[in-house]
N, C-alpha and C. Protein backbone atom coordinates (compact mmCIF):
# COMPACT_ATOMS: atom_id res chain seq x y z
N UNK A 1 34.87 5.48 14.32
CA UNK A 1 33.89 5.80 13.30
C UNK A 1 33.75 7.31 13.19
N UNK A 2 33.56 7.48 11.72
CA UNK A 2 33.54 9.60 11.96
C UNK A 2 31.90 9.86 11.84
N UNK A 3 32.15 10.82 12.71
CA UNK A 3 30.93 11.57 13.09
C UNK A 3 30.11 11.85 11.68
N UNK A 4 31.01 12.09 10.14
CA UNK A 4 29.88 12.35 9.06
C UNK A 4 29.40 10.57 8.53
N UNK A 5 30.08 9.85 9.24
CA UNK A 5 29.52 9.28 8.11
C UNK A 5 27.80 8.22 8.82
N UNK A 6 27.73 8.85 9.77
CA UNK A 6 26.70 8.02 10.65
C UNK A 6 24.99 8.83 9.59
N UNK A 7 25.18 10.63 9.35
CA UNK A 7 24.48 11.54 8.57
C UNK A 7 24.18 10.44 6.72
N UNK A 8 25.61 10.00 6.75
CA UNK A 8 25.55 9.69 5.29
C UNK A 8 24.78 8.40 5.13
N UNK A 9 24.94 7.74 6.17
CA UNK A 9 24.20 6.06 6.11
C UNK A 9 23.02 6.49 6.43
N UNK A 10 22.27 7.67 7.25
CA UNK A 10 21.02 8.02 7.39
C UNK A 10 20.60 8.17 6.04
N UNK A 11 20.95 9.26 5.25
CA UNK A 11 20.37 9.75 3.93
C UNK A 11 20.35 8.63 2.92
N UNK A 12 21.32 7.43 2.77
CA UNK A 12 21.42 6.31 1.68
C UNK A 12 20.24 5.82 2.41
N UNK A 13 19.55 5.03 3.63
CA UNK A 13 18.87 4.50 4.08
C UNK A 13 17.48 4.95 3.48
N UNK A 14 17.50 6.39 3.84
CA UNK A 14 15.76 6.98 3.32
C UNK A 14 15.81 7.14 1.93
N UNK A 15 17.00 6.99 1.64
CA UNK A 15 17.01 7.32 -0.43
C UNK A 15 16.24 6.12 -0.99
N UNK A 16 16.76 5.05 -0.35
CA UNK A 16 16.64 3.57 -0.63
C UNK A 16 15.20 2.85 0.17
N UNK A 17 14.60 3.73 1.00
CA UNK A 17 13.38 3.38 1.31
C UNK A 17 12.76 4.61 0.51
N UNK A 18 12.83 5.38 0.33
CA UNK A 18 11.90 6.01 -0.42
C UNK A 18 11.83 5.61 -2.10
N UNK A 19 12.98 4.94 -2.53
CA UNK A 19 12.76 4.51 -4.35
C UNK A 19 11.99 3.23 -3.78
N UNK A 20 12.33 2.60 -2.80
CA UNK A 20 11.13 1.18 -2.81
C UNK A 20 9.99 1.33 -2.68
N UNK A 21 9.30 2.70 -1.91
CA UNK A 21 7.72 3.16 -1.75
C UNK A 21 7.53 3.52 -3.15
N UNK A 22 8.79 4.38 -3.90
CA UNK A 22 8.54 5.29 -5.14
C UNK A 22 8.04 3.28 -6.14
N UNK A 23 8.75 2.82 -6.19
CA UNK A 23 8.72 1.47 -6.52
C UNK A 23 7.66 0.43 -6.52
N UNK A 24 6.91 0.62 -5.35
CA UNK A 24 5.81 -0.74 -5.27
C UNK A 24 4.75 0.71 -5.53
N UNK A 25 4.59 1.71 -5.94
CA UNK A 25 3.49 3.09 -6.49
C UNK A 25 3.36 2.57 -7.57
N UNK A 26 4.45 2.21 -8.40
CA UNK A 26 4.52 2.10 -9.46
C UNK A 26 4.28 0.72 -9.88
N UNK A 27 4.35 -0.16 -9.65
CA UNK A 27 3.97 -1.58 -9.77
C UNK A 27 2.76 -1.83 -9.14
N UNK A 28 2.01 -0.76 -8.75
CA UNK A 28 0.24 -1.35 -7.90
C UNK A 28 -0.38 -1.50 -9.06
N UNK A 29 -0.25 -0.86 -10.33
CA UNK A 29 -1.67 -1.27 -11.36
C UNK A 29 -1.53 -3.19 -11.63
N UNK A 30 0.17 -3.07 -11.62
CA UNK A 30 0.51 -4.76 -12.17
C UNK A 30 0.27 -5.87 -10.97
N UNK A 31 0.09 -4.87 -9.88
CA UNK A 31 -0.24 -6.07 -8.95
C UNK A 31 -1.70 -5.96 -8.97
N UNK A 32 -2.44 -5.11 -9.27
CA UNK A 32 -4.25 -5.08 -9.60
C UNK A 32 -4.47 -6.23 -10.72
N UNK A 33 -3.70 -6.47 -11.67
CA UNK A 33 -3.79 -6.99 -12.52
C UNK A 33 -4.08 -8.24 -12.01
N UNK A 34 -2.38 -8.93 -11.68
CA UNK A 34 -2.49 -9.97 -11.41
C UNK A 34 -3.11 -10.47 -10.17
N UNK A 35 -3.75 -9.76 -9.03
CA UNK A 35 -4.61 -10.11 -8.06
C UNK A 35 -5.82 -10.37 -8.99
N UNK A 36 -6.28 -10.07 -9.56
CA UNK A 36 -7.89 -10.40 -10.60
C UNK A 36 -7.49 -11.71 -11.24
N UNK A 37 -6.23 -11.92 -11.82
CA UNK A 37 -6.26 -13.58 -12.20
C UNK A 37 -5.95 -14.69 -11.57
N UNK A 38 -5.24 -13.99 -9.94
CA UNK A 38 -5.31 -15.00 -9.35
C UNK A 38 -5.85 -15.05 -7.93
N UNK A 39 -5.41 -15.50 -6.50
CA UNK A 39 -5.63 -15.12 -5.40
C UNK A 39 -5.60 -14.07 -4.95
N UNK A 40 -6.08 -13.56 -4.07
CA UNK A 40 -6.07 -12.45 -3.30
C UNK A 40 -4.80 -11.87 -2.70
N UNK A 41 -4.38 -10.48 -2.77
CA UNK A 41 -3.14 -10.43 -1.84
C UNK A 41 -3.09 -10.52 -0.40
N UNK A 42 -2.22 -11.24 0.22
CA UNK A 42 -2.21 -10.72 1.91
C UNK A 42 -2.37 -9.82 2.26
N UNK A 43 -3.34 -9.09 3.62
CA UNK A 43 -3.02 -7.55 3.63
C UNK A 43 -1.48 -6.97 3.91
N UNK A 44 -1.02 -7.85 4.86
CA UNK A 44 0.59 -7.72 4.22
C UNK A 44 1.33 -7.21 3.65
N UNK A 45 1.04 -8.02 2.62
CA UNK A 45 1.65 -7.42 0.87
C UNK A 45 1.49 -6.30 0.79
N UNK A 46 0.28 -5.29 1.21
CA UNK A 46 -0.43 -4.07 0.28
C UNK A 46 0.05 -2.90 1.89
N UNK A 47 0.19 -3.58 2.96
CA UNK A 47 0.57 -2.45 3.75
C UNK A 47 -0.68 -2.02 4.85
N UNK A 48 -1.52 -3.26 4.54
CA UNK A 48 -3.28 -2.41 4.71
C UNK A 48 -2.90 -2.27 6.38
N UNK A 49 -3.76 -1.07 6.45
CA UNK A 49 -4.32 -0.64 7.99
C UNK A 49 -5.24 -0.29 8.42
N UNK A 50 -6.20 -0.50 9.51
CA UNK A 50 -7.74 -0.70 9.93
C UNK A 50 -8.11 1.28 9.71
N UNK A 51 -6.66 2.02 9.48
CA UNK A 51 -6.77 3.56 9.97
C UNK A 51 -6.86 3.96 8.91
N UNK A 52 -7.70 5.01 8.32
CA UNK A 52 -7.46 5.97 7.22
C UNK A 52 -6.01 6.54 6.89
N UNK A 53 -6.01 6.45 6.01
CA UNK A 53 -4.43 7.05 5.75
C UNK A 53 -4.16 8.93 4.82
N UNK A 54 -3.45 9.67 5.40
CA UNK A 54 -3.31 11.23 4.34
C UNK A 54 -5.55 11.22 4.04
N UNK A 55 -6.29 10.97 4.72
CA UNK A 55 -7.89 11.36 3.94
C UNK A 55 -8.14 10.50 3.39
N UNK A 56 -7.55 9.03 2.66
CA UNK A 56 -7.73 7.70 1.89
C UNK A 56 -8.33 6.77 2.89
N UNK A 57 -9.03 6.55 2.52
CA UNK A 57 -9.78 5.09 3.22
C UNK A 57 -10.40 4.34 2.20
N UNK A 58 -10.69 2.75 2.56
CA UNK A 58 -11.28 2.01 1.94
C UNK A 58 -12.84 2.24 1.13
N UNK A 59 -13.76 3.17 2.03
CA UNK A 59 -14.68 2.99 1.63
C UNK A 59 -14.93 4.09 0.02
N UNK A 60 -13.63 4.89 -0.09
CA UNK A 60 -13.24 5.61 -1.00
C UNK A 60 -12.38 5.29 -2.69
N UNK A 61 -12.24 3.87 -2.26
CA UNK A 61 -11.60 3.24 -3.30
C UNK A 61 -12.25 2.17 -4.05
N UNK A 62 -11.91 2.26 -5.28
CA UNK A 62 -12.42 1.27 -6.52
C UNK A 62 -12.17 0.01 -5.89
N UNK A 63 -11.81 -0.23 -5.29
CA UNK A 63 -11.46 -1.80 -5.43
C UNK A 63 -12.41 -2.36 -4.18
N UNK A 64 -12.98 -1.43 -3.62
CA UNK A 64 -13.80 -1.69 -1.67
C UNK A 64 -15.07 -1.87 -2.15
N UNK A 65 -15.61 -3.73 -1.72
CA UNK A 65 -16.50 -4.12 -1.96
C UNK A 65 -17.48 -3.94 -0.71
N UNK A 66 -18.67 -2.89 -0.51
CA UNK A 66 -19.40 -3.27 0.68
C UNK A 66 -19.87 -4.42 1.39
N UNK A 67 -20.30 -4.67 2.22
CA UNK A 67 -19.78 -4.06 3.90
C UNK A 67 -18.62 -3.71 4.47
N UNK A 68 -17.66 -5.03 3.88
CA UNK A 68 -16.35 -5.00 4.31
C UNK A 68 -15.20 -6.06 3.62
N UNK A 69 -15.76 -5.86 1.95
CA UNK A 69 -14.21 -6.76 1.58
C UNK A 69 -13.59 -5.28 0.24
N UNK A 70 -13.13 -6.02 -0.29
CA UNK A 70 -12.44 -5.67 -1.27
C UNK A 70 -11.51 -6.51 -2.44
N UNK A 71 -11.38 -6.14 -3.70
CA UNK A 71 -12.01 -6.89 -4.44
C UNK A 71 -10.09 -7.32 -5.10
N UNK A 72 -9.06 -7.05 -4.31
CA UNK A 72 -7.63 -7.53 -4.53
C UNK A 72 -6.92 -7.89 -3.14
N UNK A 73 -7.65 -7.22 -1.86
CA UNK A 73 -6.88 -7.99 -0.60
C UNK A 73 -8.09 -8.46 0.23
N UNK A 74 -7.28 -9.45 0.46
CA UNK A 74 -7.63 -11.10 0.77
C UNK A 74 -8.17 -10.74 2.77
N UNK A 75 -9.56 -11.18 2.91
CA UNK A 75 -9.98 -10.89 4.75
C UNK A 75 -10.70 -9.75 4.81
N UNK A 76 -11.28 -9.19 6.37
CA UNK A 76 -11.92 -8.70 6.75
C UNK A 76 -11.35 -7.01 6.36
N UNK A 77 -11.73 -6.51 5.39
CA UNK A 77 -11.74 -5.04 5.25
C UNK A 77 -12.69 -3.72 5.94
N UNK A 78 -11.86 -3.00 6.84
CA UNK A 78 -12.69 -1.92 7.39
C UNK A 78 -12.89 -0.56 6.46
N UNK A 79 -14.13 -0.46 5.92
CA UNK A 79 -14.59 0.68 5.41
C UNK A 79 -13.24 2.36 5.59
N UNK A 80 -12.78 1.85 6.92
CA UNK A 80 -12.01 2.81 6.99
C UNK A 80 -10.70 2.99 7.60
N UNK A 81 -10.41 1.44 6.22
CA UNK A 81 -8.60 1.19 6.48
C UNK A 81 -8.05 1.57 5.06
N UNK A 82 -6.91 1.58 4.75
CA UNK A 82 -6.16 1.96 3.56
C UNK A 82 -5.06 0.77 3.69
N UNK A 83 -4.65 0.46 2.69
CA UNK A 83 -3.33 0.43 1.86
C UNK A 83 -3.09 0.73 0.72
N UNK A 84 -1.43 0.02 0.16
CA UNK A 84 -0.70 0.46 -0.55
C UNK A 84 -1.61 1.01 -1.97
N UNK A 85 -2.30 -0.29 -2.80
CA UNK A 85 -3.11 -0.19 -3.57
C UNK A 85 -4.26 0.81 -3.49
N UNK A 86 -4.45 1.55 -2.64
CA UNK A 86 -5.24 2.33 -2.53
C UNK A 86 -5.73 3.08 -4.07
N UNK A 87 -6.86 3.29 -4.70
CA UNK A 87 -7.20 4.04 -5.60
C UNK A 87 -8.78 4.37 -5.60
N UNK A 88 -8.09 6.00 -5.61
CA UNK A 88 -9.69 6.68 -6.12
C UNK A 88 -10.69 5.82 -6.92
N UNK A 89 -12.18 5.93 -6.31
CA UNK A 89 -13.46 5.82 -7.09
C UNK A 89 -12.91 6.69 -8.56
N UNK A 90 -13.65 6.45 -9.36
CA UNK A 90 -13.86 7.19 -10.81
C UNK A 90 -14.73 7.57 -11.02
């Protein structure tokens, strides 16, 4: 195996994980959508974590219903977890 091409499967790897993050950014309004007409998402699905994420946390986003739900992923939401869907108050 040559030594460049171990560099080259690194860079296709993060190209191709970074258009899928660039990817589900871009499809969160359509998954807001369709979480309101139907079930809830898994936290799963959305990436959620009990930790603040980059200064984003739950209790900072439109969709974070007090004490502790929120109003597109599905279970126990901590005031100061994030995921994918994450969006600013207005």
């Amino acid at each position: 195996m040559d030594k460049r091409s171990k560099p080259q499967a690194r860079r296709a790897f993060l190209q191709r994980t970074g258009l899928q993050v660039a990817g589900l950014a871009a499809l969160a309004p359509f998954a807001v959508a369709t979480a309101r007409a139907q079930d809830k998402l898994a936290p799963e699905m959305v990436m959620y974590q009990n930790e603040p994420k980059e200064g984003q946390r739950c209790s900072g986003c439109q969709h974070f219903q007090p004490p502790n739900a929120c109003a597109i992923v599905n279970g126990n939401i901590s005031p100061d977890g994030w995921c994918a869907v994450w969006a600013a108050k207005g």
